[in-house]
N, C-alpha and C. Protein backbone atom coordinates (compact mmCIF):
# COMPACT_ATOMS: atom_id res chain seq x y z
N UNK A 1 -33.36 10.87 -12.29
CA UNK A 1 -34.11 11.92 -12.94
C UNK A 1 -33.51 12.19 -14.32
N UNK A 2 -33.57 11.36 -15.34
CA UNK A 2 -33.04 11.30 -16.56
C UNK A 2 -33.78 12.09 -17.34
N UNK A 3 -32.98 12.96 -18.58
CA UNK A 3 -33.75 14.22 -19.45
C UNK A 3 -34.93 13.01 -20.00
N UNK A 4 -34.91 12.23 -20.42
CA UNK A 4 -35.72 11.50 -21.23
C UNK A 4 -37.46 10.89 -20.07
N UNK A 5 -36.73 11.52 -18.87
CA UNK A 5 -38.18 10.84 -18.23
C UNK A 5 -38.30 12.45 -17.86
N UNK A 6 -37.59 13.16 -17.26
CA UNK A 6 -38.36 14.47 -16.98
C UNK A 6 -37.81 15.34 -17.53
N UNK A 7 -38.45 15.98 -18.17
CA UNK A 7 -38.00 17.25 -19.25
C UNK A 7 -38.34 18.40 -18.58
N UNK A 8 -37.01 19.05 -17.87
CA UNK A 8 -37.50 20.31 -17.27
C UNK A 8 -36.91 21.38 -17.69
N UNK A 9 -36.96 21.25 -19.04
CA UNK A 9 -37.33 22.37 -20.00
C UNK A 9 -38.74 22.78 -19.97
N UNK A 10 -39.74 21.52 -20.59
CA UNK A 10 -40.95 22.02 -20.53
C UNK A 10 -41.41 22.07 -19.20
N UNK A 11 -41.24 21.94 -18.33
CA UNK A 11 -41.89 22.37 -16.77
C UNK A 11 -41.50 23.81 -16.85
N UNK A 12 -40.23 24.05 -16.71
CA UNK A 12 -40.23 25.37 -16.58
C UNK A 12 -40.74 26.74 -17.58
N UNK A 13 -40.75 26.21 -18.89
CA UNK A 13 -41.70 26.95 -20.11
C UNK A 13 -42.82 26.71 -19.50
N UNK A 14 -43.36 26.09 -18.91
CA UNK A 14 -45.28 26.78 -18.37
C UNK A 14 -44.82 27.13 -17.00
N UNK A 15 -43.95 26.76 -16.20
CA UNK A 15 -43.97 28.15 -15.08
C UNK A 15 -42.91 28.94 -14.76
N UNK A 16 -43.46 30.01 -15.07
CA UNK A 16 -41.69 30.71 -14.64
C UNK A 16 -41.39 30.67 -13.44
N UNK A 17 -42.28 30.24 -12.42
CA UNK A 17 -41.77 30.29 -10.98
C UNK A 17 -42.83 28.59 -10.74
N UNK A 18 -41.86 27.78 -10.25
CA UNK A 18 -42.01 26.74 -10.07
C UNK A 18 -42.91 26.41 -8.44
N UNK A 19 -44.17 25.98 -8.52
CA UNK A 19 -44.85 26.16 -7.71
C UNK A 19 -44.24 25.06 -6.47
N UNK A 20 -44.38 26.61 -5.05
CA UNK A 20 -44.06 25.63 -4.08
C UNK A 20 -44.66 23.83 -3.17
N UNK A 21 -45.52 24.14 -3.96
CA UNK A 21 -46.15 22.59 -3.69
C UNK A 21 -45.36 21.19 -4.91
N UNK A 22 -45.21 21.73 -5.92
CA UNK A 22 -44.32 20.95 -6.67
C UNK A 22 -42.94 20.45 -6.36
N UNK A 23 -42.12 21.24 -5.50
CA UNK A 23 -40.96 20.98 -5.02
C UNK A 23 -41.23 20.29 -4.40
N UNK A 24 -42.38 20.78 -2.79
CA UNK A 24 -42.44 20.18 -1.71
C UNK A 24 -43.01 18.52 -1.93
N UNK A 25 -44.22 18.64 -2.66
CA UNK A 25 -44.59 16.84 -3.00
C UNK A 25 -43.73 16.29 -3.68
N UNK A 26 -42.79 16.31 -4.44
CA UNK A 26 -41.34 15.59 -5.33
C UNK A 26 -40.64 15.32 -4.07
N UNK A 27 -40.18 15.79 -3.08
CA UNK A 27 -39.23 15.33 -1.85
C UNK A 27 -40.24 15.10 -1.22
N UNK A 28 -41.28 14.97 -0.49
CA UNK A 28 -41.85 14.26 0.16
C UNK A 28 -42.28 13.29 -0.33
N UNK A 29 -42.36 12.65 -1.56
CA UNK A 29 -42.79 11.42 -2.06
C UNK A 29 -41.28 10.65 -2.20
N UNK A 30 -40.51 10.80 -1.81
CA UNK A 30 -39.38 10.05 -1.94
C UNK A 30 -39.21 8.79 -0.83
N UNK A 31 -39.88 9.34 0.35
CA UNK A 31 -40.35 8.75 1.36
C UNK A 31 -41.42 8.78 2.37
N UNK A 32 -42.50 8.64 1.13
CA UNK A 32 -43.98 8.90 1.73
C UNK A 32 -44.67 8.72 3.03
N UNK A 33 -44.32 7.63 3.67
CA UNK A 33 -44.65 7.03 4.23
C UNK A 33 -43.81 7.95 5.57
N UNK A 34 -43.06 7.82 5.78
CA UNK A 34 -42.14 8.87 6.52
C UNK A 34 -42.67 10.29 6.62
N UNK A 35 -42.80 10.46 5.49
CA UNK A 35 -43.26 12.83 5.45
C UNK A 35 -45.26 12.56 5.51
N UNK A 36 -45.89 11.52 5.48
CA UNK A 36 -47.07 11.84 5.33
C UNK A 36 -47.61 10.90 6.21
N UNK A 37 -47.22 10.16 7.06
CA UNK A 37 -48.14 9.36 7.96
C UNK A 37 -47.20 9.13 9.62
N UNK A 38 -45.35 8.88 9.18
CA UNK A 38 -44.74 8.84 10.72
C UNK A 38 -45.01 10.43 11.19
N UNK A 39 -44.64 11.64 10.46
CA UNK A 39 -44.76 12.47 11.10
C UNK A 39 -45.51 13.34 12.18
N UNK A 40 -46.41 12.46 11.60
CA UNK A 40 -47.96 12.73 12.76
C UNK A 40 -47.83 11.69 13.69
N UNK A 41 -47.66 10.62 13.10
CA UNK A 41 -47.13 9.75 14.56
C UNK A 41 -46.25 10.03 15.70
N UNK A 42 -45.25 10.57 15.08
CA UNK A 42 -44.36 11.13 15.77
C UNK A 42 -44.77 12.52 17.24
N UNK A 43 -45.90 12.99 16.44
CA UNK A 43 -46.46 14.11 17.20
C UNK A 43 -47.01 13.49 17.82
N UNK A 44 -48.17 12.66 17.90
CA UNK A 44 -49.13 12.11 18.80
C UNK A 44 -48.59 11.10 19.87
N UNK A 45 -47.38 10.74 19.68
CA UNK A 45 -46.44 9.99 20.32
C UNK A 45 -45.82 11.09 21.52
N UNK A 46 -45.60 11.93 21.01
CA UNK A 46 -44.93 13.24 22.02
C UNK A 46 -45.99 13.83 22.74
N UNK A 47 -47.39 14.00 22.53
CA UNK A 47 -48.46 14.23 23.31
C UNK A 47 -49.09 13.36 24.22
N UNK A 48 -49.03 12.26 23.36
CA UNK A 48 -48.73 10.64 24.50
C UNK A 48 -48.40 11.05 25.31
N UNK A 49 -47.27 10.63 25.34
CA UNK A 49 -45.89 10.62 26.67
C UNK A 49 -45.69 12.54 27.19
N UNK A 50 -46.14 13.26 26.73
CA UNK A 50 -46.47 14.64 27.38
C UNK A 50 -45.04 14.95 27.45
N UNK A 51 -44.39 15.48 26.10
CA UNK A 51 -43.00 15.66 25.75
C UNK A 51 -43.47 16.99 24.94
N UNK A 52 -42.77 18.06 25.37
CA UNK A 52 -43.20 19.36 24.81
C UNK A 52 -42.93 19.12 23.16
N UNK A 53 -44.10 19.87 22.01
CA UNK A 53 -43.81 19.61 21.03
C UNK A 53 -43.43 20.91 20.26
N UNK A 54 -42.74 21.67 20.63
CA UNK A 54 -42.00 23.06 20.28
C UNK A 54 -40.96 22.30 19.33
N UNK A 55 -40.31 21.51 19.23
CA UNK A 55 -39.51 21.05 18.55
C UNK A 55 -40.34 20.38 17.12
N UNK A 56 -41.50 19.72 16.87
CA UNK A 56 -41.58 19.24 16.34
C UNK A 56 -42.58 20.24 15.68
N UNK A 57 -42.73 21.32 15.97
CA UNK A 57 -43.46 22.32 15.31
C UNK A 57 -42.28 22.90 15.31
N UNK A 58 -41.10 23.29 15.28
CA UNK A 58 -40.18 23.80 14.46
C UNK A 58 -39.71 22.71 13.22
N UNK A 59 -39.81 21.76 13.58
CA UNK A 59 -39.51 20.95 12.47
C UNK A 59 -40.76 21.32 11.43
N UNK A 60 -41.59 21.28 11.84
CA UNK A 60 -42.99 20.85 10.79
C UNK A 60 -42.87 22.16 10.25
N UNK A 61 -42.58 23.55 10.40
CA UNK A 61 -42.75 24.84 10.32
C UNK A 61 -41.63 25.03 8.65
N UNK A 62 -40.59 24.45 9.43
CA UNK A 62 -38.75 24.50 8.44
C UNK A 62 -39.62 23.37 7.38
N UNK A 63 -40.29 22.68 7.48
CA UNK A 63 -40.55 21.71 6.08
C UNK A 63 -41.40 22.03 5.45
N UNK A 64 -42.36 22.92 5.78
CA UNK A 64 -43.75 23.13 5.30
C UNK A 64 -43.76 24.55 4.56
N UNK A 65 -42.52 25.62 5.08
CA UNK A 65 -42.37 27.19 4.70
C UNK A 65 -41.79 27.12 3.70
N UNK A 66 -41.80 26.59 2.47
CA UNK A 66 -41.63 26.74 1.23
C UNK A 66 -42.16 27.73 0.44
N UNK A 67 -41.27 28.40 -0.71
CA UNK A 67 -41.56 29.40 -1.24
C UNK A 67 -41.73 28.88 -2.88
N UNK A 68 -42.41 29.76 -3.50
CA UNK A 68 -42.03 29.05 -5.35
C UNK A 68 -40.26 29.49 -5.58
N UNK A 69 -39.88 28.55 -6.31
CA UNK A 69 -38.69 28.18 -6.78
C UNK A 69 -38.41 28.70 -8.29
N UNK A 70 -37.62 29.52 -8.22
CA UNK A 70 -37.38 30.82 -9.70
C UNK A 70 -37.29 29.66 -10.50
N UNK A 71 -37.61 29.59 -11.80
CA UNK A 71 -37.11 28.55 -12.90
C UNK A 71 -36.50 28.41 -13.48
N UNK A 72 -35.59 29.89 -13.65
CA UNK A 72 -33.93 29.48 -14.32
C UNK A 72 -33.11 28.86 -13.39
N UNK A 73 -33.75 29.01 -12.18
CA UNK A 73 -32.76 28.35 -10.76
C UNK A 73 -33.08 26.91 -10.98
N UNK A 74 -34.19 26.84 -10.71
CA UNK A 74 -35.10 25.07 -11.11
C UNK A 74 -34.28 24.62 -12.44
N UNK A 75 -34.14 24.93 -13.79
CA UNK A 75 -33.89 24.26 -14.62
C UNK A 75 -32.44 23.97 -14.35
N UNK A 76 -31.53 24.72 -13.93
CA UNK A 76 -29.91 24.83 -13.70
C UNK A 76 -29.94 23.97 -12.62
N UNK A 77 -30.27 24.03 -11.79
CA UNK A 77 -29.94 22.57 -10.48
C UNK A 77 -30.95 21.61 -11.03
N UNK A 78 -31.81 21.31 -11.50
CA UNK A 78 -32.18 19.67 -12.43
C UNK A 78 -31.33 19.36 -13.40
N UNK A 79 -31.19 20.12 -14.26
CA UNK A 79 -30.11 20.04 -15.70
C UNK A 79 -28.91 19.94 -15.12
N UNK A 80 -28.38 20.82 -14.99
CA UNK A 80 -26.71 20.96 -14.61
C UNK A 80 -26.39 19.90 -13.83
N UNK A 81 -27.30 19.90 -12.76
CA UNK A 81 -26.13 19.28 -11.26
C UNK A 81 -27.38 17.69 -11.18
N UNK A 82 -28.49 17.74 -11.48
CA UNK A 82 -28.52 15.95 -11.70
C UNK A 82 -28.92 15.54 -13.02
N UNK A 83 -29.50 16.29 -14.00
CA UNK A 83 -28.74 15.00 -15.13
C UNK A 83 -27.61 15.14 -15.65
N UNK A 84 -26.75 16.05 -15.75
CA UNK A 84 -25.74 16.32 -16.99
C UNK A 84 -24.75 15.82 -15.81
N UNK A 85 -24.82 16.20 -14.56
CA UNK A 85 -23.46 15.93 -13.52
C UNK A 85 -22.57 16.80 -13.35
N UNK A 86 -22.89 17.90 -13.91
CA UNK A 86 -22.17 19.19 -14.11
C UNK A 86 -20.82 19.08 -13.54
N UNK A 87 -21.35 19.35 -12.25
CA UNK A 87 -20.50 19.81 -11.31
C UNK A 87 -19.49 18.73 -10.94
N UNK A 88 -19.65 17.28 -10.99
CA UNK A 88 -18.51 16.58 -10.93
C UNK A 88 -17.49 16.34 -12.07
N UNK A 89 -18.00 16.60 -13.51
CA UNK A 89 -17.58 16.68 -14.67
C UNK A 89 -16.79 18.09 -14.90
N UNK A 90 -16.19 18.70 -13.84
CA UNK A 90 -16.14 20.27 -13.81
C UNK A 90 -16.75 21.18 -14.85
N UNK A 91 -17.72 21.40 -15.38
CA UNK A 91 -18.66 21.85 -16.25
C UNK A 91 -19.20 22.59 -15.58
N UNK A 92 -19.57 23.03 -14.45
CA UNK A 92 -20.72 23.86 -13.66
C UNK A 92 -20.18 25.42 -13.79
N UNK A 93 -20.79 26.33 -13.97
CA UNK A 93 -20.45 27.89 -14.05
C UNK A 93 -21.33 28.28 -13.22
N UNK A 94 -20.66 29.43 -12.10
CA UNK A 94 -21.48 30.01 -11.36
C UNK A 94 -20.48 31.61 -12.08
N UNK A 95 -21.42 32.62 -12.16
CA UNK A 95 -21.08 33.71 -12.08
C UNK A 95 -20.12 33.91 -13.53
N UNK A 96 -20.44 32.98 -14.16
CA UNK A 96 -19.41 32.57 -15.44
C UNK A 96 -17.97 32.17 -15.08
N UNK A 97 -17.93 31.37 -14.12
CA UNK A 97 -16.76 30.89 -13.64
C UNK A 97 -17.16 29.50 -13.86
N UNK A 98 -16.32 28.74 -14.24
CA UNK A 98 -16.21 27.12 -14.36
C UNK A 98 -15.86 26.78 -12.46
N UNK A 99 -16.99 25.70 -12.20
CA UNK A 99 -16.27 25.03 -11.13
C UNK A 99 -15.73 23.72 -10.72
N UNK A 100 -13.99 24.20 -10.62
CA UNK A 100 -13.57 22.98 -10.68
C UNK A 100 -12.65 22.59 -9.08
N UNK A 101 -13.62 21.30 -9.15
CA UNK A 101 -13.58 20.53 -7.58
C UNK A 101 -11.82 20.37 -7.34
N UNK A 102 -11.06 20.01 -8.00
CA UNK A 102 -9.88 20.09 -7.66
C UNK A 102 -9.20 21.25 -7.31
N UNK A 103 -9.32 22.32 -7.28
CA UNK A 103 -8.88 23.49 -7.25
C UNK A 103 -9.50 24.02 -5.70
N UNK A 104 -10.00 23.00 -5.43
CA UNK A 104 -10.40 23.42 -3.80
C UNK A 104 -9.77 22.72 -2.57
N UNK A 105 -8.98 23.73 -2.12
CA UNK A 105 -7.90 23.08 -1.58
C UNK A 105 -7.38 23.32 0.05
N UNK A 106 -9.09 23.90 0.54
CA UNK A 106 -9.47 24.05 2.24
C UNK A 106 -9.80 23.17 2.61
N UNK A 107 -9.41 22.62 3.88
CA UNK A 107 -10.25 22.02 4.68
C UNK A 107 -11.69 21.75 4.80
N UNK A 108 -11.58 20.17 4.92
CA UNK A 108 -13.10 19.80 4.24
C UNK A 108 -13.99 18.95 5.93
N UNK A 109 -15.13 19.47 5.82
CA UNK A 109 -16.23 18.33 6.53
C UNK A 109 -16.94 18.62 6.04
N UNK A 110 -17.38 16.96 5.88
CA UNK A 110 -18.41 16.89 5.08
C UNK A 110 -19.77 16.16 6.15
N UNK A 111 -20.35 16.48 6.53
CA UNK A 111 -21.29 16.08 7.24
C UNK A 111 -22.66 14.95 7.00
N UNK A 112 -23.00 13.75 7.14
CA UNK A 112 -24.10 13.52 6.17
C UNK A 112 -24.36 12.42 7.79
N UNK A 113 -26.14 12.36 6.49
CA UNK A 113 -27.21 11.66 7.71
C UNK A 113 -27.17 10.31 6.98
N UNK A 114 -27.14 9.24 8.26
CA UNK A 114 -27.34 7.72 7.32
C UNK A 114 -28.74 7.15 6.59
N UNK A 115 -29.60 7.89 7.25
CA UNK A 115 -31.07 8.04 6.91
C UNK A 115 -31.55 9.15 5.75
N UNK A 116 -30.58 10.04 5.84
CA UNK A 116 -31.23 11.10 4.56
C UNK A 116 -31.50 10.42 3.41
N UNK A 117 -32.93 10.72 2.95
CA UNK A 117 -33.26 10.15 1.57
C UNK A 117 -33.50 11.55 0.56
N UNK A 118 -32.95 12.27 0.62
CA UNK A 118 -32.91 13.90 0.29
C UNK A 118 -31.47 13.94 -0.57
N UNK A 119 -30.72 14.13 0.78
CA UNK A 119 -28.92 13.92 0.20
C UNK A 119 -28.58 12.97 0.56
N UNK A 120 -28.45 11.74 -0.51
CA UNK A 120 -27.79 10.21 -0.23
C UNK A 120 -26.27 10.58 0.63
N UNK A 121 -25.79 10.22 1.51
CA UNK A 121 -24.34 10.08 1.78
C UNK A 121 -23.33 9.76 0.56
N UNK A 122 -24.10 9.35 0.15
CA UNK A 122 -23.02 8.61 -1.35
C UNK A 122 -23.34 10.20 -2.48
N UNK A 123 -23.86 10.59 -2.17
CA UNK A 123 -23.90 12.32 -3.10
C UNK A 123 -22.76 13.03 -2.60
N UNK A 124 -22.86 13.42 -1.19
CA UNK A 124 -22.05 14.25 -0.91
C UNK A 124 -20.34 14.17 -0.87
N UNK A 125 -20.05 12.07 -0.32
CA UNK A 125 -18.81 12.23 -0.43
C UNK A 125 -17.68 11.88 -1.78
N UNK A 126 -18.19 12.39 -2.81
CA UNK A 126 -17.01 12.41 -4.25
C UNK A 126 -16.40 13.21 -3.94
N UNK A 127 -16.84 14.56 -3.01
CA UNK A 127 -15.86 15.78 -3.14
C UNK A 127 -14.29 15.49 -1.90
N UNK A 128 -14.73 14.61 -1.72
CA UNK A 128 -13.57 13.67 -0.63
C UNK A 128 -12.21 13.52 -1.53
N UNK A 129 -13.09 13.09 -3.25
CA UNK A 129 -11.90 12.74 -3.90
C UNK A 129 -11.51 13.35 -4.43
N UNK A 130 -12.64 14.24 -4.77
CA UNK A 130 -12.32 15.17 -5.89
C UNK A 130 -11.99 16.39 -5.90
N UNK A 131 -11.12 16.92 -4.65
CA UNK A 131 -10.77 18.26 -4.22
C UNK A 131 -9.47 17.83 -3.99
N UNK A 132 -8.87 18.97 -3.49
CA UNK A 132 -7.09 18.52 -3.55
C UNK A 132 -6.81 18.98 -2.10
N UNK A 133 -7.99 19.10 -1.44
CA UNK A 133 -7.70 19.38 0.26
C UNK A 133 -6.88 18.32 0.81
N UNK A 134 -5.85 18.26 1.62
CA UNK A 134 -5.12 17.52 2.33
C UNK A 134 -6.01 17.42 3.47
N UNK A 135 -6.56 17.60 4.02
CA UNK A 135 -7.38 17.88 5.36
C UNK A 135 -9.07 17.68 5.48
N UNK A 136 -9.23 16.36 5.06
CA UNK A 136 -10.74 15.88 4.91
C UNK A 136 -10.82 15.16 6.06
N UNK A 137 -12.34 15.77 6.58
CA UNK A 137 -12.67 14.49 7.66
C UNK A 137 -14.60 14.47 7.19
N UNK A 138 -14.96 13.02 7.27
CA UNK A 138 -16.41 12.58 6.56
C UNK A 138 -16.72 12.20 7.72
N UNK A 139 -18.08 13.07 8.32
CA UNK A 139 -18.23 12.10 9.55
C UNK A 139 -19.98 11.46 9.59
N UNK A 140 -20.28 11.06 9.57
CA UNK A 140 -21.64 10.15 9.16
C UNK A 140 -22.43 10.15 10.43
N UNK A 141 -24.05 10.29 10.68
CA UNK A 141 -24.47 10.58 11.79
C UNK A 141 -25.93 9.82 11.48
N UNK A 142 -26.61 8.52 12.21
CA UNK A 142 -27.32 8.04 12.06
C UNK A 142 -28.89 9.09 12.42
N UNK A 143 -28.71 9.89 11.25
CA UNK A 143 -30.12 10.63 11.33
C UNK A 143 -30.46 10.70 9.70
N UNK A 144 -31.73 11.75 9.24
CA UNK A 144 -32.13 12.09 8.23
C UNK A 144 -31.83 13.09 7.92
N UNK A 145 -32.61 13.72 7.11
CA UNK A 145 -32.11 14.93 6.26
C UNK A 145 -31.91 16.24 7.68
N UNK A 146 -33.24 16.16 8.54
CA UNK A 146 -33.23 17.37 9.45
C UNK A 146 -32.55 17.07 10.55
N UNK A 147 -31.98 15.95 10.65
CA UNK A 147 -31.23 15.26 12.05
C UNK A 147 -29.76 16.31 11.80
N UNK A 148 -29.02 16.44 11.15
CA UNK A 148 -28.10 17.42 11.33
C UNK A 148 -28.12 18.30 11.64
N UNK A 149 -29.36 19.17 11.63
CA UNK A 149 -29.43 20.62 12.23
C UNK A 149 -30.19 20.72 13.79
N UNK A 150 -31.61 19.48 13.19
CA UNK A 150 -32.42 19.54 14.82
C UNK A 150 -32.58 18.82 15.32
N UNK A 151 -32.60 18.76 16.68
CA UNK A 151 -33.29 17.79 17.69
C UNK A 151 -31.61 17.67 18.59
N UNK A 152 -32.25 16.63 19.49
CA UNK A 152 -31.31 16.12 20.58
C UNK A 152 -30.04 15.95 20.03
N UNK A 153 -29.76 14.84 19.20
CA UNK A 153 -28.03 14.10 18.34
C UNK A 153 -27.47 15.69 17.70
N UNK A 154 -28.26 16.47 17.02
CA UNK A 154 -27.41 17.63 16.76
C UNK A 154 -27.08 18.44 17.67
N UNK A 155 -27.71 18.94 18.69
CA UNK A 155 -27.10 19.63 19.68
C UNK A 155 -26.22 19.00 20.50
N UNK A 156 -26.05 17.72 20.78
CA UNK A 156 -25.57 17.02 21.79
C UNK A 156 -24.25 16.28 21.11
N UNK A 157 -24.45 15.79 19.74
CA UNK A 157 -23.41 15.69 19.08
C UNK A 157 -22.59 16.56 17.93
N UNK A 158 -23.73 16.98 16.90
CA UNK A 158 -23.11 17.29 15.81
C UNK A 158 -22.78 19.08 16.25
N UNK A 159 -23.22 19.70 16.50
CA UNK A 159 -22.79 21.06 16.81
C UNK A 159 -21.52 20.93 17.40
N UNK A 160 -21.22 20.06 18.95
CA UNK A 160 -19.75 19.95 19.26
C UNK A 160 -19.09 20.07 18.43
N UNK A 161 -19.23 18.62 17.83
CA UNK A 161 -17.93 18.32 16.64
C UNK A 161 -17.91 19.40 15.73
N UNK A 162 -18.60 20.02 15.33
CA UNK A 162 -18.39 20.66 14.55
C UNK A 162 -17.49 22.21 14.72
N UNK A 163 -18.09 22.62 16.18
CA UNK A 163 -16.87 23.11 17.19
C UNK A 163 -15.92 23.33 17.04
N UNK A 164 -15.83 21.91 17.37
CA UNK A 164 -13.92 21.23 17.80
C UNK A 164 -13.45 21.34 16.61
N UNK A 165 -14.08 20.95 15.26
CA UNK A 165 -13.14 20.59 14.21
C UNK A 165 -13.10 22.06 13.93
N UNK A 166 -14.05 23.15 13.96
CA UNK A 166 -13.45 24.66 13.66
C UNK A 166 -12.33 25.17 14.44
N UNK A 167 -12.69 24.80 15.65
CA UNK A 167 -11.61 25.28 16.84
C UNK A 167 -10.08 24.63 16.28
N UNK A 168 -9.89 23.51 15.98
CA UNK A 168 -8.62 23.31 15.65
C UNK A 168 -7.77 23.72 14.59
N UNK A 169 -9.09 24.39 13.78
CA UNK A 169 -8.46 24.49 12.34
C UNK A 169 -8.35 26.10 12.12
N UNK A 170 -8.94 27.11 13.62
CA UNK A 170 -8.95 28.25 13.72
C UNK A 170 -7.35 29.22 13.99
């Protein structure tokens, strides 16, 4: 998303509140085919086989309840944190504070899906290097973006671990 192909300066000068269908079709076109044709498969597959679909109407509910997106917020997470890199370049200010990744020096998990096409795995783990925590653990979980929070592998796996690694560090 380079300034020279999307200028979201001028997006956000014609809306001050960035319409929630604009967010939502930009991440669902990342993997079209996935957010606009498996997902229904997925349902009619669970009505198939007569598998309650309470789950997949909580899923569809958490993806679809989008709100408009403020545009000083919109321009600062496009600008700052993916073209300029802000935040790995320690350049990022929250609250007029500079944030700098080395200076963070808690205990780290970092959680990521091997399937997320949302947050690449390769996004989240620089802060592996780039913090001065002695106490990193990266643990990788063959799901997508919503596989960390829902369905079967998160309750059955990732909530444990996530547990245990609080419990030890409590």
């Amino acid at each position: 998303m380079k300034a020279s192909v999307f200028d979201v300066d001028k997006v956000t000068d014609t809306f001050s509140l960035i319409p929630k269908e604009f967010v939502d079709l930009g991440l669902k076109m990342l993997n079209p085919v996935n957010n606009f044709v498996a997902t229904y498969t997925r349902l009619w597959k669970a009505i198939d086989e007569g598998v309650s679909i309470e789950a997949w109407k909580a899923l569809n509910k958490w993806v679809d309840d989008n709100i408009n997106f403020p545009g000083k917020a919109y321009r600062e997470w496009v600008k700052y944190l993916y073209q300029e890199n802000a935040l790995v370049k320690d350049e990022f200010i929250i609250n007029g504070r500079k944030v700098v990744l080395s200076n963070i020096d808690a205990a780290l998990l970092v959680l990521t899906g091997k399937t997320d096409h949302i947050v690449l795995p390769q996004q989240c783990t620089p802060i592996l290097e780039l913090s001065s925590s002695r106490d990193k653990t990266n643990l990788q979980y063959p799901v997508g973006h919503g596989g960390l929070v829902f369905g079967s592998r998160a309750r059955n796996e990732v909530y444990p671990t996530i547990a245990e690694w609080l419990a030890q560090r409590s």
